[in-house]
C-alpha atoms as a PDB file:
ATOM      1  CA  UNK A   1     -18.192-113.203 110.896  1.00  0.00           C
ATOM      2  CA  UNK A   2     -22.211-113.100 110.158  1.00  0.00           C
ATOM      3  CA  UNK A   3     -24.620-115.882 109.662  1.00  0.00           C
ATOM      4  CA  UNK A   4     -26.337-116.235 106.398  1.00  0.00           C
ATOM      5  CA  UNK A   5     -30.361-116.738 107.152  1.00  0.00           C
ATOM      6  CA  UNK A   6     -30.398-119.684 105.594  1.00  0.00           C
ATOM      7  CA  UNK A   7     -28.552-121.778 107.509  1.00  0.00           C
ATOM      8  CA  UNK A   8     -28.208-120.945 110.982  1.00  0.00           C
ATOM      9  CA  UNK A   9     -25.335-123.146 112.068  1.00  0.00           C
ATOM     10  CA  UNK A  10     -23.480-122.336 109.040  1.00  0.00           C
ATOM     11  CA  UNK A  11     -21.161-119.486 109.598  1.00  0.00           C
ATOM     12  CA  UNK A  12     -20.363-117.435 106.355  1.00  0.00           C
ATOM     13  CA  UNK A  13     -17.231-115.425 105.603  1.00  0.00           C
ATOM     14  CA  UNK A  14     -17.947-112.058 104.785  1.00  0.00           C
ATOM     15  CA  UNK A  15     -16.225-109.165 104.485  1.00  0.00           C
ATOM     16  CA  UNK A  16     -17.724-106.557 106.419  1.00  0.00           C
ATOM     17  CA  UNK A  17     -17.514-103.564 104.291  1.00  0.00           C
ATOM     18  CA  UNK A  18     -19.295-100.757 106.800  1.00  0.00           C
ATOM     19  CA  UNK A  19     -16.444 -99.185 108.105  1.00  0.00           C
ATOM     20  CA  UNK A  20     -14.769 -98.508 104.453  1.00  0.00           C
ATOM     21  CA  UNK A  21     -18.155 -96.710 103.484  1.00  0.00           C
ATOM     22  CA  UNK A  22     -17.472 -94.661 106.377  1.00  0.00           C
ATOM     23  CA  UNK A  23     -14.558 -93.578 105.433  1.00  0.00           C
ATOM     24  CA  UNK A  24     -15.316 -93.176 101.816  1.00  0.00           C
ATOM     25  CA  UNK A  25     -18.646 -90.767 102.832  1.00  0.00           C
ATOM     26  CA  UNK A  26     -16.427 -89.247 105.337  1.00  0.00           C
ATOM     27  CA  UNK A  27     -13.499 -88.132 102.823  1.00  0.00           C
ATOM     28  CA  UNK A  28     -15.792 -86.943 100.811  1.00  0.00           C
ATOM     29  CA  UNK A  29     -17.465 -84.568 102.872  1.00  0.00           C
ATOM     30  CA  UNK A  30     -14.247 -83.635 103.095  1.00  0.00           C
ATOM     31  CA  UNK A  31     -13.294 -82.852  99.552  1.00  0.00           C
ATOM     32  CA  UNK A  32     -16.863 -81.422  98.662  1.00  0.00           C
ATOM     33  CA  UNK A  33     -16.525 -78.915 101.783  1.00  0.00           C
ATOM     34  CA  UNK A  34     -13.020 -78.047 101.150  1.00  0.00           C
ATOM     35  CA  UNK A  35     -12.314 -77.796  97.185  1.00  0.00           C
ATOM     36  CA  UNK A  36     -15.508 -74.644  96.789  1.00  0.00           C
ATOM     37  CA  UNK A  37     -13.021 -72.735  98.827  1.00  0.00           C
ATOM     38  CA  UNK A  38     -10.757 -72.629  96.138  1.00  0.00           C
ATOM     39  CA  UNK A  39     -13.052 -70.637  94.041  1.00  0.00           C
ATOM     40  CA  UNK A  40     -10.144 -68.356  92.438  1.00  0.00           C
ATOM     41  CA  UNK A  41      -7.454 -69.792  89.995  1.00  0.00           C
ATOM     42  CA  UNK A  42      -4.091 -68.763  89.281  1.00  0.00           C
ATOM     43  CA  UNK A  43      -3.881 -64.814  88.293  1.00  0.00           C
ATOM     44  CA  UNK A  44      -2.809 -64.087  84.796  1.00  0.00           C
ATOM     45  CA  UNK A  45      -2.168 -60.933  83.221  1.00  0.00           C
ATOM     46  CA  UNK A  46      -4.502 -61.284  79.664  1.00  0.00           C
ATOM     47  CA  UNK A  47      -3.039 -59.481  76.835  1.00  0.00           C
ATOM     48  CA  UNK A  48      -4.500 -56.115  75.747  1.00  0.00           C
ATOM     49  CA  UNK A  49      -4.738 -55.254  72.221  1.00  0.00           C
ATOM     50  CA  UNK A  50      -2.693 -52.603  70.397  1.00  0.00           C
ATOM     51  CA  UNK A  51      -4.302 -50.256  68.192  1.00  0.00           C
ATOM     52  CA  UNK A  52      -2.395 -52.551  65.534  1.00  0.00           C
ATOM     53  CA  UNK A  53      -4.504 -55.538  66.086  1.00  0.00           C
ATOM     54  CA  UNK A  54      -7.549 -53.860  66.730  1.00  0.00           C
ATOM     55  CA  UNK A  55     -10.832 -55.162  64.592  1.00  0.00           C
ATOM     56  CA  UNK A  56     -11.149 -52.495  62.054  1.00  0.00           C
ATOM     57  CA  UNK A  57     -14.487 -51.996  60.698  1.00  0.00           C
ATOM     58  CA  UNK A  58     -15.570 -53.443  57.648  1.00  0.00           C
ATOM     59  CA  UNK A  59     -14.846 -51.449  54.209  1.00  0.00           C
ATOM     60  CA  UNK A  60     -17.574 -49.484  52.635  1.00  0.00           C
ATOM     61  CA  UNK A  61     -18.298 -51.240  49.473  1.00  0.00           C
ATOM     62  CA  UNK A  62     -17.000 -49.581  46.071  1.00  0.00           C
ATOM     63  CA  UNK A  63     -19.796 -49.038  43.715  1.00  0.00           C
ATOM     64  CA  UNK A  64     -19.171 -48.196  40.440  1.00  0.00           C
ATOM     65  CA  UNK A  65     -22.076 -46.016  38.849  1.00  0.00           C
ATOM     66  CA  UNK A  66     -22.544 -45.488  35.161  1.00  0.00           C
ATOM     67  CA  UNK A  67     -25.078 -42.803  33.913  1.00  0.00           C
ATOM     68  CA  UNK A  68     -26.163 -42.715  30.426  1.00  0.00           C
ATOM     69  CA  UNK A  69     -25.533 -39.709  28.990  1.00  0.00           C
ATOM     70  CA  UNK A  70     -26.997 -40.220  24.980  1.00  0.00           C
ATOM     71  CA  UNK A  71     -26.653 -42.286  22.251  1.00  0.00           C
ATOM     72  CA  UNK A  72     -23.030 -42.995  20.800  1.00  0.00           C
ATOM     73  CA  UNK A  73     -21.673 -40.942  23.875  1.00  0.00           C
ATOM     74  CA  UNK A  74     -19.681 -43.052  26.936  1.00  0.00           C
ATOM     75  CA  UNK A  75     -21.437 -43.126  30.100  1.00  0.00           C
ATOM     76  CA  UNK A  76     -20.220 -40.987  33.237  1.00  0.00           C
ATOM     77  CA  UNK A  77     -18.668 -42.899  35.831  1.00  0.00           C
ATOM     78  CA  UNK A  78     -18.768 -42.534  39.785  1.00  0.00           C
ATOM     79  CA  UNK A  79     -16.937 -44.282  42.397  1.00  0.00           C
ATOM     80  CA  UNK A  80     -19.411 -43.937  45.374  1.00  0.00           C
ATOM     81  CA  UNK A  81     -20.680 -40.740  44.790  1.00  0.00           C
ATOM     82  CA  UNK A  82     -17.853 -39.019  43.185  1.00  0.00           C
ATOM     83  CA  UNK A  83     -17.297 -38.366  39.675  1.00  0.00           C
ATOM     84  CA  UNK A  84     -14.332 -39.779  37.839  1.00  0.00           C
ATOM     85  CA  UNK A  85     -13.284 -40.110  34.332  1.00  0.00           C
ATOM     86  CA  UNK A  86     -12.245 -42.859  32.335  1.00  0.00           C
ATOM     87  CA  UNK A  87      -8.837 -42.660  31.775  1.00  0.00           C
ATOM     88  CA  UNK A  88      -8.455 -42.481  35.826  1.00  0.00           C
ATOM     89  CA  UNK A  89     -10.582 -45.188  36.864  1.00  0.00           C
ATOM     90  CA  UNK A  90      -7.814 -48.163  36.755  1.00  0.00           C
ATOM     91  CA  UNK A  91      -5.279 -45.475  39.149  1.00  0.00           C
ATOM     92  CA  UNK A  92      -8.231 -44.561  41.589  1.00  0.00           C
ATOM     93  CA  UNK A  93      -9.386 -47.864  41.852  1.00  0.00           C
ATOM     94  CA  UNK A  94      -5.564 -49.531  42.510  1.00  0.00           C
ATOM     95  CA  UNK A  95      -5.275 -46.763  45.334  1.00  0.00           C
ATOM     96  CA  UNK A  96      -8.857 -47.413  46.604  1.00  0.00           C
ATOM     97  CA  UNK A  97      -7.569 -51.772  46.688  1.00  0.00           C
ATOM     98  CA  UNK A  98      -4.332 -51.203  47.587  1.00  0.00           C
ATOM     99  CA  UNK A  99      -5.350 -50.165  51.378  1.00  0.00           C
ATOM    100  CA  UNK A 100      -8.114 -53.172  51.515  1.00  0.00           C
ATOM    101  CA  UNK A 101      -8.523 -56.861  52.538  1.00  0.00           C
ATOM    102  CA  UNK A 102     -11.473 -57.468  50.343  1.00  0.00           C
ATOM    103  CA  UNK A 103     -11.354 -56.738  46.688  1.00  0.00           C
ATOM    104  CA  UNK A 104     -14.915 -56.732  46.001  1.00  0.00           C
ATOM    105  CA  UNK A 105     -16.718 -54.084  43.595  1.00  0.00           C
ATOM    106  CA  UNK A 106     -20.337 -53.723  42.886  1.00  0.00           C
ATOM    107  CA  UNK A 107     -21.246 -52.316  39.224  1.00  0.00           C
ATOM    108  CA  UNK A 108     -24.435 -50.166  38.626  1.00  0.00           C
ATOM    109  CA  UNK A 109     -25.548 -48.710  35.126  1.00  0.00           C
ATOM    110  CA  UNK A 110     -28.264 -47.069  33.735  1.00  0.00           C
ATOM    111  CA  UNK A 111     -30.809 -49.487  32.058  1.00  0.00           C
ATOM    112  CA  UNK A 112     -30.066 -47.154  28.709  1.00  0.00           C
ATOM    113  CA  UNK A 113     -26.729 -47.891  28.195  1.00  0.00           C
ATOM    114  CA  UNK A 114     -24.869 -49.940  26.044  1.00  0.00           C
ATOM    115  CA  UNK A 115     -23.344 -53.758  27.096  1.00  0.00           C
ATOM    116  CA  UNK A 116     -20.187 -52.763  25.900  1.00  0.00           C
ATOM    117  CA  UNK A 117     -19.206 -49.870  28.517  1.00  0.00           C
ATOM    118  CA  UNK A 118     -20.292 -52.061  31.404  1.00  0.00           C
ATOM    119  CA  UNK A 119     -18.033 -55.112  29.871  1.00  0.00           C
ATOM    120  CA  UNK A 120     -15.187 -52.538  29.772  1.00  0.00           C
ATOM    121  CA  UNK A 121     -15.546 -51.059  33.162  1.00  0.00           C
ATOM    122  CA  UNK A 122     -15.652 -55.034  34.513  1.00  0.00           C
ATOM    123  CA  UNK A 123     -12.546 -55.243  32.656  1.00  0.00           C
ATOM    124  CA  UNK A 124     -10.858 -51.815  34.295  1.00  0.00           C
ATOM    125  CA  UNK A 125     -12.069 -52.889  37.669  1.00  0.00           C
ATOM    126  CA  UNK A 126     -10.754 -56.779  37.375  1.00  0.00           C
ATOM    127  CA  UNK A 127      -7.246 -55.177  36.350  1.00  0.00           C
ATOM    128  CA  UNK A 128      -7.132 -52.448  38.944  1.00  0.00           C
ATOM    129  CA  UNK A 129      -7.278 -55.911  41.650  1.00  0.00           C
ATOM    130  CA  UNK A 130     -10.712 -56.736  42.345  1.00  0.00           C
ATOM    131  CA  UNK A 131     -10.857 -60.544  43.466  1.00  0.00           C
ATOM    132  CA  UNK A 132     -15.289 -59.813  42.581  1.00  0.00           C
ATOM    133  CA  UNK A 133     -16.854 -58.106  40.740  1.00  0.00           C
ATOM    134  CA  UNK A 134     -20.872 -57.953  41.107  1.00  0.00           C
ATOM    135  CA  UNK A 135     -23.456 -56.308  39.205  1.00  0.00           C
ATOM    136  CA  UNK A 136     -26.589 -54.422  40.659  1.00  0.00           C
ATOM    137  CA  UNK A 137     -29.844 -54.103  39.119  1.00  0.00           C
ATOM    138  CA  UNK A 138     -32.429 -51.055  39.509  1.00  0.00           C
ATOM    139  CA  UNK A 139     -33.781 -52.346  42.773  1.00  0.00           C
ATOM    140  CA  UNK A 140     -30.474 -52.058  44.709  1.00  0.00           C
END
């Protein structure tokens, strides 16, 4: 029991709360010394990756040039650098799609040639399975 300062023959019942601080300060000396100690978790074994699921690169994009080669005359076609004709552009293309993800083809024409050819090689390259089909200007 304490006495309050106030009155001095008045004796006040109060808990005296010193020795649980103790103990709280001295159990947690306790944990905070002992617990860094345990620096190192469980061991696990983390999965490696096959060569199956391994990140391939992304796909060189297919561009799809068209060179003018006269008036009244079609247009030569390229698939990245390499000549191809028209009747094989819908098989090349559905072999160059079949082993991709993305279905994307970029179309690039001479500024001399016709609307018509670069409407019908949009149309080839949708039906061979392109998902998009974008068109490039003289800049690109």
């Amino acid at each position: 029991m304490s006495m309050t300062p106030g009155a001095r023959r008045s004796l006040a019942s109060e808990m005296n709360v010193t020795p649980l601080i103790d103990v709280l300060l001295v159990l947690l000396i306790i944990f905070l010394v002992v617990l860094p100690e345990r620096h190192q978790g469980e061991m696990t074994e983390i999965p490696q990756p096959t060569p199956d699921n391994l990140i391939l690169p992304p796909d060189e994009p297919v561009v799809i040039q068209l060179h003018d080669t006269g008036d009244g005359m079609r247009p030569d076609l390229k698939i990245n650098q390499q000549g191809v004709a028209w009747d094989s552009l819908e098989a090349k293309l559905k072999a160059v799609y079949q082993q991709r993800s993305r279905k994307v083809a970029f179309l690039k024409g001479d500024p001399e040639i016709e609307f018509a050819y670069v409407a019908e090689a949009v149309d080839i390259v949708q039906r061979a399975g392109a998902n998009q089909v974008g068109l490039l200007g003289e800049k690109d």
